[in-house]
Protein backbone atom coordinates (compact mmCIF):
# COMPACT_ATOMS: atom_id res chain seq x y z
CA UNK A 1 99.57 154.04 52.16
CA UNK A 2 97.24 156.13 54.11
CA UNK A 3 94.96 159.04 52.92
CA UNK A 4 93.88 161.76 53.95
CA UNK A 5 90.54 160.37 55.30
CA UNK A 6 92.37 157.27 57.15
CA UNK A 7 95.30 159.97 58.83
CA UNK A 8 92.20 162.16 60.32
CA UNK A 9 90.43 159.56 61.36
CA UNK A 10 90.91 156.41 64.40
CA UNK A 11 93.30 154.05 63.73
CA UNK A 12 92.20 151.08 65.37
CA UNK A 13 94.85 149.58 68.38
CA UNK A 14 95.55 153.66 69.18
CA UNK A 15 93.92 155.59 71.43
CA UNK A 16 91.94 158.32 69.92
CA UNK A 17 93.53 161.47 71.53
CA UNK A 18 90.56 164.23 73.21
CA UNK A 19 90.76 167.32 75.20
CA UNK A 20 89.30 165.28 78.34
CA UNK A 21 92.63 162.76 77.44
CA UNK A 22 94.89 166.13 76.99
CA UNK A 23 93.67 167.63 80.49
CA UNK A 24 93.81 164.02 82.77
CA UNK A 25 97.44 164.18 81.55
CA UNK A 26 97.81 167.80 82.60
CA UNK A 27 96.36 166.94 85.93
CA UNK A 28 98.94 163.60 86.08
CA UNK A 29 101.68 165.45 85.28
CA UNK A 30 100.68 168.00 87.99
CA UNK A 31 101.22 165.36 90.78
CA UNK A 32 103.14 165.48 93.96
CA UNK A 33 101.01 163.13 96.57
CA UNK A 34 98.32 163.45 98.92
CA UNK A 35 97.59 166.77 100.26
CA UNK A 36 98.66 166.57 104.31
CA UNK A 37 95.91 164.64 106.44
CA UNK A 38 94.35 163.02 103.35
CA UNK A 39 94.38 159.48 103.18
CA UNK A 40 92.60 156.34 100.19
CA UNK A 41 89.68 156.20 102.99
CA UNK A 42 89.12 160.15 103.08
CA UNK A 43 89.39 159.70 99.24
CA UNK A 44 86.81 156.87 98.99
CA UNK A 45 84.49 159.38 101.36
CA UNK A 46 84.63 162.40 99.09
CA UNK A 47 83.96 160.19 96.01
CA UNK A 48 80.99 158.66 97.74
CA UNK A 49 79.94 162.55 99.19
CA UNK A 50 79.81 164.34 95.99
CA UNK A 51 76.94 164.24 93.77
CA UNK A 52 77.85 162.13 90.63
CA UNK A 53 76.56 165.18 88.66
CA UNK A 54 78.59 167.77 90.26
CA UNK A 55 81.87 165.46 88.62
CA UNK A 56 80.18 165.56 85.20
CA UNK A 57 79.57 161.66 85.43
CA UNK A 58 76.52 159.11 85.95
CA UNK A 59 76.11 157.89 88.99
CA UNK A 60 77.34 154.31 87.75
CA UNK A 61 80.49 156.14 86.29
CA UNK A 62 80.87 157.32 89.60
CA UNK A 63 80.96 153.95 91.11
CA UNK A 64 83.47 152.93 88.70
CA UNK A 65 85.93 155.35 89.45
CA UNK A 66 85.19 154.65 93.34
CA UNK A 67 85.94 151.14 92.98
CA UNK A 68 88.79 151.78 91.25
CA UNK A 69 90.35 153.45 94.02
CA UNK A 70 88.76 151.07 97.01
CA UNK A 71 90.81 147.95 94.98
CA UNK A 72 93.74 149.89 95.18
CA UNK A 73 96.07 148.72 97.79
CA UNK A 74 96.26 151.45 100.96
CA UNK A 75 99.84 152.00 100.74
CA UNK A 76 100.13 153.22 97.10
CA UNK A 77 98.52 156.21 98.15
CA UNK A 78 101.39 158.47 100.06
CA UNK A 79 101.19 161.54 101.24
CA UNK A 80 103.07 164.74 100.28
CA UNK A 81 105.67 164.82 103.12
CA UNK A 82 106.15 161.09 102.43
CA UNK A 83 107.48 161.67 99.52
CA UNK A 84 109.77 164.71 99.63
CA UNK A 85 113.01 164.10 98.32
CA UNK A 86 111.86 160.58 96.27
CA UNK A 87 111.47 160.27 92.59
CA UNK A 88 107.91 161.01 91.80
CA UNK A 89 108.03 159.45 88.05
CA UNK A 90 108.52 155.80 89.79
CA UNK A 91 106.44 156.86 92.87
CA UNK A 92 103.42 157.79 90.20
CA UNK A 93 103.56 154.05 89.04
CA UNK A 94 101.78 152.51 92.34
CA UNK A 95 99.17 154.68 91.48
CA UNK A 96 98.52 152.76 87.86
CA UNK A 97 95.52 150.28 88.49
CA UNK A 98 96.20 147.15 86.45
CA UNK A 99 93.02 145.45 86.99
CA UNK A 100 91.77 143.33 83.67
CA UNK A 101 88.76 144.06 82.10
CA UNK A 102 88.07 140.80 83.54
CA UNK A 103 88.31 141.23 87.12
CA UNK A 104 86.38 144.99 86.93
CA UNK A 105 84.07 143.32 84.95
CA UNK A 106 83.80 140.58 87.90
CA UNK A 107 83.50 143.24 90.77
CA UNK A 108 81.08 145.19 88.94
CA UNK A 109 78.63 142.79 87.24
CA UNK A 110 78.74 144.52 83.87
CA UNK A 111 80.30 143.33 80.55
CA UNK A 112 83.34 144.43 79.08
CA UNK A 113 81.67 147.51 76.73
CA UNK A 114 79.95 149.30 79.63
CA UNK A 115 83.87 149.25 81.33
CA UNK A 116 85.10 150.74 78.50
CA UNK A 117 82.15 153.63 77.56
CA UNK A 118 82.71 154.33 81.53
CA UNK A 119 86.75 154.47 81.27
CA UNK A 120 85.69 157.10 78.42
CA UNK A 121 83.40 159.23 80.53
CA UNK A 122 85.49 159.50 83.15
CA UNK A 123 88.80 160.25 81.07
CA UNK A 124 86.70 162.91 79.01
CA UNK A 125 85.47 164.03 82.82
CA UNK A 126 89.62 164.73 83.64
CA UNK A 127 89.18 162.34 86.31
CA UNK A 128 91.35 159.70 85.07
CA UNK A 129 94.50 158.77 82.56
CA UNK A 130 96.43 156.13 81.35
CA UNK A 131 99.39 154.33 80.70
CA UNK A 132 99.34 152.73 77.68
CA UNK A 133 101.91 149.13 76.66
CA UNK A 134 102.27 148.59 73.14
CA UNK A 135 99.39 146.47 73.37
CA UNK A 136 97.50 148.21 75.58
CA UNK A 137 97.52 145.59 78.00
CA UNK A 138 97.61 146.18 81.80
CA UNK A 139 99.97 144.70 83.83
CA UNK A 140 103.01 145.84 86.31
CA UNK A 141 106.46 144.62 87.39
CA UNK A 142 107.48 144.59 91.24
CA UNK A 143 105.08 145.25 94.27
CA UNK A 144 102.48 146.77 94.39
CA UNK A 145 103.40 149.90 96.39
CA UNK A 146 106.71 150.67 94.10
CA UNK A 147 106.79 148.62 91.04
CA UNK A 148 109.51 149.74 88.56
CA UNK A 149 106.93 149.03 85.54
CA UNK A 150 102.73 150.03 85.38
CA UNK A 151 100.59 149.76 82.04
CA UNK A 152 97.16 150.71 82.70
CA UNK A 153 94.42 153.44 84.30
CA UNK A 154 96.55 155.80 86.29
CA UNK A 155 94.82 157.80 89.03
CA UNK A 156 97.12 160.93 89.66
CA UNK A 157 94.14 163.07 88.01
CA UNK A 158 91.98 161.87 90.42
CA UNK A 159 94.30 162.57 93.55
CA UNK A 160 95.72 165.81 91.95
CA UNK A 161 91.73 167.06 91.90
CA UNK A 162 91.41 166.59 95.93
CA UNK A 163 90.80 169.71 97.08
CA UNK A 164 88.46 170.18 93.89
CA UNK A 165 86.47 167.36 95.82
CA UNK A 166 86.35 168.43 98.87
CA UNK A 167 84.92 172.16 97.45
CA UNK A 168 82.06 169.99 95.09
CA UNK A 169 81.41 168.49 98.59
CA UNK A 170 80.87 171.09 100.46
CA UNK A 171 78.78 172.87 98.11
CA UNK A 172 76.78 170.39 97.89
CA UNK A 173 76.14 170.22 101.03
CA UNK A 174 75.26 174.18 101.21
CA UNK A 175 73.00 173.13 98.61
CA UNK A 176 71.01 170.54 100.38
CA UNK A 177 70.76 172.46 103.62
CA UNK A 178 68.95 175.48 100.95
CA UNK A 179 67.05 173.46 99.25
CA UNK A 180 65.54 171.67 101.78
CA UNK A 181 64.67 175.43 103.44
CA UNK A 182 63.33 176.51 99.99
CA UNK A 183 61.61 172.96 99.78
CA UNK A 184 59.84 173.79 103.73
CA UNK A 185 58.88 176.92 102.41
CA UNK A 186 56.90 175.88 99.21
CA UNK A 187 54.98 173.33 101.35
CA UNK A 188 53.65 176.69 104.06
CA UNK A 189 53.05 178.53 101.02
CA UNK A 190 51.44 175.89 98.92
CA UNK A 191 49.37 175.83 102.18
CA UNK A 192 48.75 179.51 102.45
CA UNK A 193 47.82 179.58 99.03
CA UNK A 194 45.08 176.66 99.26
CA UNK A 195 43.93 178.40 102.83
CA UNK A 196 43.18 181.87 100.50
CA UNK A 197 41.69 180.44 97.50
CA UNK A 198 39.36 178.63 100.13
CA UNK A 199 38.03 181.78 101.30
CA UNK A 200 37.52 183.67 97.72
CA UNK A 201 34.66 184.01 96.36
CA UNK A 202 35.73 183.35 92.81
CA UNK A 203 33.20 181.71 90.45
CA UNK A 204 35.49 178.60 89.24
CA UNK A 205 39.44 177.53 89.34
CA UNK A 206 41.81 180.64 88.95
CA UNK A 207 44.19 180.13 86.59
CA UNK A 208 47.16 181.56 88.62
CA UNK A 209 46.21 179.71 91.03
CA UNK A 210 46.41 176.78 89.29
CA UNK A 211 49.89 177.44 87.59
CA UNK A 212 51.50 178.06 91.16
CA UNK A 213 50.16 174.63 92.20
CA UNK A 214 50.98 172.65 89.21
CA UNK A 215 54.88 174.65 89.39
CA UNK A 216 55.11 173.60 93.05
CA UNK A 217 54.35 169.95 92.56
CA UNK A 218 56.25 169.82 89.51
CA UNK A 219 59.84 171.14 91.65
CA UNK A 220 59.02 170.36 95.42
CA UNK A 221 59.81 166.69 94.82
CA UNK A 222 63.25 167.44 92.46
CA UNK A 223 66.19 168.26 93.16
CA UNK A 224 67.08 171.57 91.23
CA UNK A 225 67.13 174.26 93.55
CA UNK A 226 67.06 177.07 90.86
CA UNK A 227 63.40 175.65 89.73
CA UNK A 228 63.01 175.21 93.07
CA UNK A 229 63.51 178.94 93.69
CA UNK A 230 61.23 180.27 89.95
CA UNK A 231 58.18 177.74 91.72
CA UNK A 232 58.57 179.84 94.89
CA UNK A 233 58.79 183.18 93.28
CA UNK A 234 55.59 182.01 91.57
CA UNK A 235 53.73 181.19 94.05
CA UNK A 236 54.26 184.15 96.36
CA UNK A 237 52.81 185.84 93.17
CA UNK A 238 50.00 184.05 93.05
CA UNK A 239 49.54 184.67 96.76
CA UNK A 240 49.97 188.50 96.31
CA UNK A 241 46.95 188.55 93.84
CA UNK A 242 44.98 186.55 95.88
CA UNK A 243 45.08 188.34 98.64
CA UNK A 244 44.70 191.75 96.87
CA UNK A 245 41.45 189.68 95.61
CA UNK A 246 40.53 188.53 98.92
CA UNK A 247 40.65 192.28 100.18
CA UNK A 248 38.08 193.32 97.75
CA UNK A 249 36.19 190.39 98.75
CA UNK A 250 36.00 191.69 102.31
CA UNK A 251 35.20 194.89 101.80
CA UNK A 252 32.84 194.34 98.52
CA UNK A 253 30.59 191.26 100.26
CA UNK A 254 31.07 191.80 104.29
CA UNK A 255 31.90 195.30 104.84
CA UNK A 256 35.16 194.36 106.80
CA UNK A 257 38.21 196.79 106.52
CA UNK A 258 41.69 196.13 107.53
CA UNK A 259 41.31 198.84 110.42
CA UNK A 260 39.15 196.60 112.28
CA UNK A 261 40.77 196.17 116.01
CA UNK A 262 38.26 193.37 117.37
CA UNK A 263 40.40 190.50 118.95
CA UNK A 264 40.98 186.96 117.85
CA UNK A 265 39.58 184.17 119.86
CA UNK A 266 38.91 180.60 119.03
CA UNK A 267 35.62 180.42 121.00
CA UNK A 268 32.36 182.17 120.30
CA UNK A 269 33.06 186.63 119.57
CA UNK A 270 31.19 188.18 122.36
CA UNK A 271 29.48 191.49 121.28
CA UNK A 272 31.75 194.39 122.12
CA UNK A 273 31.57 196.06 126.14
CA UNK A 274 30.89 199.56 126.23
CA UNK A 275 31.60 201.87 129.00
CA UNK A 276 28.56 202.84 131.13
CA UNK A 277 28.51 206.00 131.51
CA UNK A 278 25.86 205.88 134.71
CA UNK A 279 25.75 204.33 137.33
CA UNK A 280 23.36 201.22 138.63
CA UNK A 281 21.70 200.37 141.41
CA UNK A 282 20.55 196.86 142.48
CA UNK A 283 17.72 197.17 144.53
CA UNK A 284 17.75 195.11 147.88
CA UNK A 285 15.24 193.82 150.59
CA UNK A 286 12.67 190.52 149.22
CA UNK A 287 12.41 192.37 145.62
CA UNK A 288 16.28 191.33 145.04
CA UNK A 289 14.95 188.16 146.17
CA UNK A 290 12.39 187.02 143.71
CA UNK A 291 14.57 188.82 140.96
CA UNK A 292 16.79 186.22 141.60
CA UNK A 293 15.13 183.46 142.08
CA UNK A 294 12.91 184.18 138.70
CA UNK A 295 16.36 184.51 136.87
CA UNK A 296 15.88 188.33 136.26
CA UNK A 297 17.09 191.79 137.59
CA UNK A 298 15.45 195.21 136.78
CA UNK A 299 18.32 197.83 137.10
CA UNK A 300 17.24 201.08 137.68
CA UNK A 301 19.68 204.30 136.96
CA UNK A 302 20.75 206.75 139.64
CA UNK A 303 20.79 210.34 138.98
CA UNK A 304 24.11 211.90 138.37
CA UNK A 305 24.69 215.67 138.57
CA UNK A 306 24.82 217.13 134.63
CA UNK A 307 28.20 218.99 134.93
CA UNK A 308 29.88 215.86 135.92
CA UNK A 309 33.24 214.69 133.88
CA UNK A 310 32.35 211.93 131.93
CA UNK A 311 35.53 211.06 131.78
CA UNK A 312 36.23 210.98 135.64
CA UNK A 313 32.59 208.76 135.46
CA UNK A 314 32.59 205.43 137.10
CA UNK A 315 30.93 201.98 136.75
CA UNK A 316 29.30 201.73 140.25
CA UNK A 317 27.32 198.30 141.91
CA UNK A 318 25.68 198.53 145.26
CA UNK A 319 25.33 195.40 146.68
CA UNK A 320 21.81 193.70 147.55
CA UNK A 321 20.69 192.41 151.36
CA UNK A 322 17.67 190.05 151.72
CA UNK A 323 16.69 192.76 154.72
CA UNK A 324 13.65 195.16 153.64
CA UNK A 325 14.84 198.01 156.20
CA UNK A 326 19.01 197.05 155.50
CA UNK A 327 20.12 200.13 154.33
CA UNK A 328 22.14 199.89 150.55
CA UNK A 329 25.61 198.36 151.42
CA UNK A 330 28.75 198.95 150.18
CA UNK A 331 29.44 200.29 147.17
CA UNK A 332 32.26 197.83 145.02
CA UNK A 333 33.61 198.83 141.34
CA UNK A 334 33.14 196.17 139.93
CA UNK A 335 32.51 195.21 135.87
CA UNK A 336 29.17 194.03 134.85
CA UNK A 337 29.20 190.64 133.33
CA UNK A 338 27.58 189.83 129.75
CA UNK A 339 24.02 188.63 129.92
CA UNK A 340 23.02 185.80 127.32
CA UNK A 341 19.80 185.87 125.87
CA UNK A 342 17.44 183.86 127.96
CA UNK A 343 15.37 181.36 126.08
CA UNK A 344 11.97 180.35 127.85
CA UNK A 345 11.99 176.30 128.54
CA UNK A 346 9.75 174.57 125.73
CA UNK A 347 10.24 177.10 123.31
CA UNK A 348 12.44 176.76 120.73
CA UNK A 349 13.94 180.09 117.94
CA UNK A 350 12.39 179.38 114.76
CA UNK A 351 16.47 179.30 113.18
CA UNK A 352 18.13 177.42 115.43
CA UNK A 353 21.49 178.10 114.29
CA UNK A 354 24.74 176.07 116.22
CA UNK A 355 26.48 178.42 118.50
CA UNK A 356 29.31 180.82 116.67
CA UNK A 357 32.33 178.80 118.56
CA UNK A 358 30.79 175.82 117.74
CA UNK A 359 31.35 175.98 114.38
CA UNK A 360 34.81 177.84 114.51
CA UNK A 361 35.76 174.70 116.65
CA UNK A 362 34.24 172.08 113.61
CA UNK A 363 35.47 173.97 110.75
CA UNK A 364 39.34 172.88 110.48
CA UNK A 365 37.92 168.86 110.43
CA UNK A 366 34.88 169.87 108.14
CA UNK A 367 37.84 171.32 105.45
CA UNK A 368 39.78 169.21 105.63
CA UNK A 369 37.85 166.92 104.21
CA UNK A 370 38.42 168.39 101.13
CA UNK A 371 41.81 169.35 101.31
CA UNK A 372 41.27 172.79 102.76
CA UNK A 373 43.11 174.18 105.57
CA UNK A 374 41.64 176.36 108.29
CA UNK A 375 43.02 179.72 108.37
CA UNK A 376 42.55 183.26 110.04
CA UNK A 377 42.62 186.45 107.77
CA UNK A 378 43.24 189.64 108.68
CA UNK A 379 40.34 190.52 106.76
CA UNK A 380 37.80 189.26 109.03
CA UNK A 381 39.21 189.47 112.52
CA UNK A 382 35.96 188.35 114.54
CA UNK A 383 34.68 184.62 114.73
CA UNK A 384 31.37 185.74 113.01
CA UNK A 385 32.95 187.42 109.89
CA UNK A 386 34.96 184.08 109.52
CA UNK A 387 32.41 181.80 109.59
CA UNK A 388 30.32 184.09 107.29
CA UNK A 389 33.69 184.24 104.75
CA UNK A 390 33.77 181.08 105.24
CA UNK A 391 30.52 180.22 104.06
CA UNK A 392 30.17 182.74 101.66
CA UNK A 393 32.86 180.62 99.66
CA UNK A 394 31.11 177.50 100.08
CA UNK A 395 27.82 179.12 98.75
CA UNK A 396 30.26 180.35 95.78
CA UNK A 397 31.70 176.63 95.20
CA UNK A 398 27.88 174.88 94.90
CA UNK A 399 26.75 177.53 92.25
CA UNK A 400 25.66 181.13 93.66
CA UNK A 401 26.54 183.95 91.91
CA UNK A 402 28.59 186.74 94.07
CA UNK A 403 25.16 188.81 93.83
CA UNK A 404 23.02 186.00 95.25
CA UNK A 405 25.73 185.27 98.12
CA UNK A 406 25.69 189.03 98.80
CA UNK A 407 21.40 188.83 99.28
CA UNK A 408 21.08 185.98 101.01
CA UNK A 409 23.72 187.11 103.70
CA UNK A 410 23.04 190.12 104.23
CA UNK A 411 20.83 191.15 107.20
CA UNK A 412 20.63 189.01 110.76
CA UNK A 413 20.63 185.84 109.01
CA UNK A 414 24.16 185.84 107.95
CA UNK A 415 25.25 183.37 109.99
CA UNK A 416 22.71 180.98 108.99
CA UNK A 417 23.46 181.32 105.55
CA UNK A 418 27.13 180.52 106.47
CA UNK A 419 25.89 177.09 108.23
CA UNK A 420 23.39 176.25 105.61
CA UNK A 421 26.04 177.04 102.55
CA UNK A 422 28.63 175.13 104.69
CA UNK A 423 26.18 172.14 105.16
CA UNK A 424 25.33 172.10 101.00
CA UNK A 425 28.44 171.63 100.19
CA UNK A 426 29.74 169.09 102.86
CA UNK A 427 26.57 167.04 102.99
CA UNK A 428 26.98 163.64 101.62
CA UNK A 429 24.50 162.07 99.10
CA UNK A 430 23.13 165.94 97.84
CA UNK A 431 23.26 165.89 93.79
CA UNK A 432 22.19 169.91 93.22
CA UNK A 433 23.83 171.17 96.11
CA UNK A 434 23.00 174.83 94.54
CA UNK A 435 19.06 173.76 95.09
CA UNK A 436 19.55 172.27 98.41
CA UNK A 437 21.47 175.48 99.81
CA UNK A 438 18.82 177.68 97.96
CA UNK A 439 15.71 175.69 99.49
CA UNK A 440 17.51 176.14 102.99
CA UNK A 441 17.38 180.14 102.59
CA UNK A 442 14.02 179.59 101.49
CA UNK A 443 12.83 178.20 104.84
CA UNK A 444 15.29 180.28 106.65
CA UNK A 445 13.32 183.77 105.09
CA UNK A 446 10.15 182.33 105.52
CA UNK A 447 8.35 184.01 108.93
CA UNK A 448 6.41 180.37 109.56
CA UNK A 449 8.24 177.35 109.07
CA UNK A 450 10.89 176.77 112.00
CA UNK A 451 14.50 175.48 110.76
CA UNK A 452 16.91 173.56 113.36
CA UNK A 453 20.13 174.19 111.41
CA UNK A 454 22.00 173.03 114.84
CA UNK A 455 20.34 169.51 114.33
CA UNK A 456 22.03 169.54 110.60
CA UNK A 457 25.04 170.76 111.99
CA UNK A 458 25.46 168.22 114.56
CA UNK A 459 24.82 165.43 112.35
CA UNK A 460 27.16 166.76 109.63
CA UNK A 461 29.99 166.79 112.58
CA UNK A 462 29.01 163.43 113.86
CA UNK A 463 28.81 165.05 117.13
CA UNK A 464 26.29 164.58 120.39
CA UNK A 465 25.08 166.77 122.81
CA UNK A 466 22.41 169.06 123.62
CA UNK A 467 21.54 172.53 121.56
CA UNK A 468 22.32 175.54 123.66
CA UNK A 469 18.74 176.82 124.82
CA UNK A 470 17.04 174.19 122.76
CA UNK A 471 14.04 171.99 124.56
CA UNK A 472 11.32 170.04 123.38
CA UNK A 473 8.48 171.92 121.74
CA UNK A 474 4.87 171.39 123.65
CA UNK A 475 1.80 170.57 122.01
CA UNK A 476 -1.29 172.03 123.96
């Protein structure tokens, strides 16, 4: 006699009946073939296209219901058109697999209990139904392609959900092709980000920094594009405020505005041209002579009539003859080149700082030595307001306060603070980098003792060749 406990629960040698079990048989019943052009191999592609998850199953269910299908003969799987007109109760049989538990088991390397919890997963999934003998055994009766009798896994849910396959594909597919663009993008902003926080001034790790890091490396190697898309949201955050902080920086430590027009080059910044406004005259006859041959050239101004137009005002060269009764030659408008400071042979600057486009050209290998990339702000658009950003935030990383950084590089010796903060921090075998940058301004205020920062420099970079107007000192 059964109770009231036995009736609701499993009777063992029945199947228990589910709402997976109710909808595969809703999807069987729905049946009429293979939509036009779809064949068991375009079937065995979709199954091995879409993402296990996007089916609701493991990927090992997956592979069960695929192999399913693949050891299902070819030509039990008919089209539509094939079969107008035919019964499609005995045309559904050749689509009852009636494989043992021993051959799956067999194919698929797995005991007889992981067969079964995956014949349950994919059921509950809708993917899959059965047919049922009284003793739940499988077998059939005829050939394979129309037998008159089938007991086992029937796959009519599975061919019924086709175009439900193909969609899953296909969005998948959409879905790789955005995440991988969201995934490029979090790598240049990742990099943006570390580029910025190198040039703060900050005293220590930000904490928003740190948060958009730690959310970028915890998605950019998933696969979820919607954490994908909060780590990116983050991070452009986090590069908003440090750019708003970077701003400040500028204006607060260097002076530099965002209305600054001054081009961007990659060599040294030459000092701005202005207009002359008179014009010049290069004397001739043997005094143009030894001008040239001792390297230097007096220019003397002509006199121009008051109530000229300056604006009408040209930049005028008369050419030089090696006659002393030649009369001045032609005059040529022509624009006067940049002179470079001439430095005397023997004597040597007492800072002897490496050339401004010398250490633009070192600076992407020096920080990347720590993980830094090289980067251009809009901040500081001239070579020597990066290099002084620059090492204003290396001075900041070995231990100066932002009041300190601001003394020490203020003035003319800005760039050699930059090279002597930049060669604290990157110097090997220094254990208080803070006192070895500090004793460097030292010498480099003092009015006495020389300092050859280029030396430094050049040994830092692991780099030869001679010091721009640098010679041997003489001893008398």
């Amino acid at each position: 006699m059964l109770s009231h406990h036995t009736a609701a629960g499993h009777i063992p040698g029945l199947r228990k009946i589910t709402a997976g079990l109710r909808q595969a048989e809703d999807y069987a019943r729905q049946w009429v073939g293979l939509p036009d052009g779809a064949s068991k191999a375009g079937l065995l592609r979709l199954l091995e296209d879409v993402p296990a998850a996007r089916m609701g199953l493991s990927t090992r269910e997956r592979d069960f219901v695929h192999r399913l299908v693949k050891m299902q003969p070819a030509e039990c799987f008919k089209s539509a058109a094939a079969l107008k007109g035919c019964d499609l109760a005995s045309a559904a049989l050749a689509l009852v697999s009636t494989y043992s538990d021993a051959d799956l088991s067999a194919e698929l390397d797995v005991t007889g209990r992981t067969l079964a919890r995956w014949r349950e997963a994919a059921n509950a999934a809708g993917w899959i139904s059965f047919i049922d003998s009284p003793d739940r055994s499988r077998f059939r009766v005829g050939p394979a392609d129309a037998p008159t009798e089938a007991y086992g896994i029937d796959l009519r849910p599975l061919i019924v959900r086709y175009a439900e396959l193909e969609r899953l594909r296909d969005q998948a597919k959409a879905s790789r092709v955005e995440f991988g663009a969201v995934q490029r993008t979090l790598s240049r902003r990742r990099t943006r980000l570390r580029s910025l926080e190198a040039l703060t001034c900050a005293e220590g790790p930000m904490p928003f920094v740190e948060t958009a890091l730690r959310a970028v490396e915890a998605v950019r190697r998933g696969k979820d594009l919607d954490n994908a898309k909060m780590a990116l949201a983050v991070i452009n955050d986090a590069i908003t405020q440090l750019e708003g902080l970077l701003d400040a920086d500028a204006v607060g430590l260097f002076g530099v505005t965002q209305t600054s027009c001054a081009p961007v080059k990659t060599g040294a910044q030459l000092p701005p041209t202005t207009p002359i406004k008179n014009s010049i005259q290069i004397p001739s006859g043997r005094e143009a002579l030894r001008e040239r041959e001792s390297g230097f050239s007096v220019v003397a101004p002509v006199a121009q009539d008051e109530d000229q137009d300056d604006e009408d005002e040209e930049v005028v060269w008369q050419s030089a003859t090696l006659d002393d009764d030649a009369e001045v030659g032609p005059v040529i408008e022509i624009a006067p080149r940049a002179r470079f400071r001439h430095v005397p042979r023997g004597r040597l600057a007492r800072v002897n700082t490496p050339a401004i486009g010398d250490v633009i050209q070192a600076l992407p290998a020096l920080l990347a030595r720590k993980d830094f990339p090289f980067t251009r702000h809009p901040s500081f658009p001239t070579d020597r307001s990066l290099v002084v950003a620059y090492g204003q935030s290396a001075a900041r990383r070995v231990g100066l306060t932002a009041d300190e950084v601001r003394k020490h590089s203020a003035g003319d010796n800005d760039v050699a603070f930059a090279v002597a903060a930049l060669l604290a921090e990157f110097t090997e075998g220094v254990r208080n980098r803070r006192a070895y940058l500090l004793g460097v301004v030292g010498r480099i205020n003092d009015p006495v003792i020389p300092v050859d920062l280029w030396a430094s420099w050049q040994r830092l970079n692991r780099c030869e060749g001679p010091a721009p107007g640098y010679g041997k000192r003489r001893y008398s």
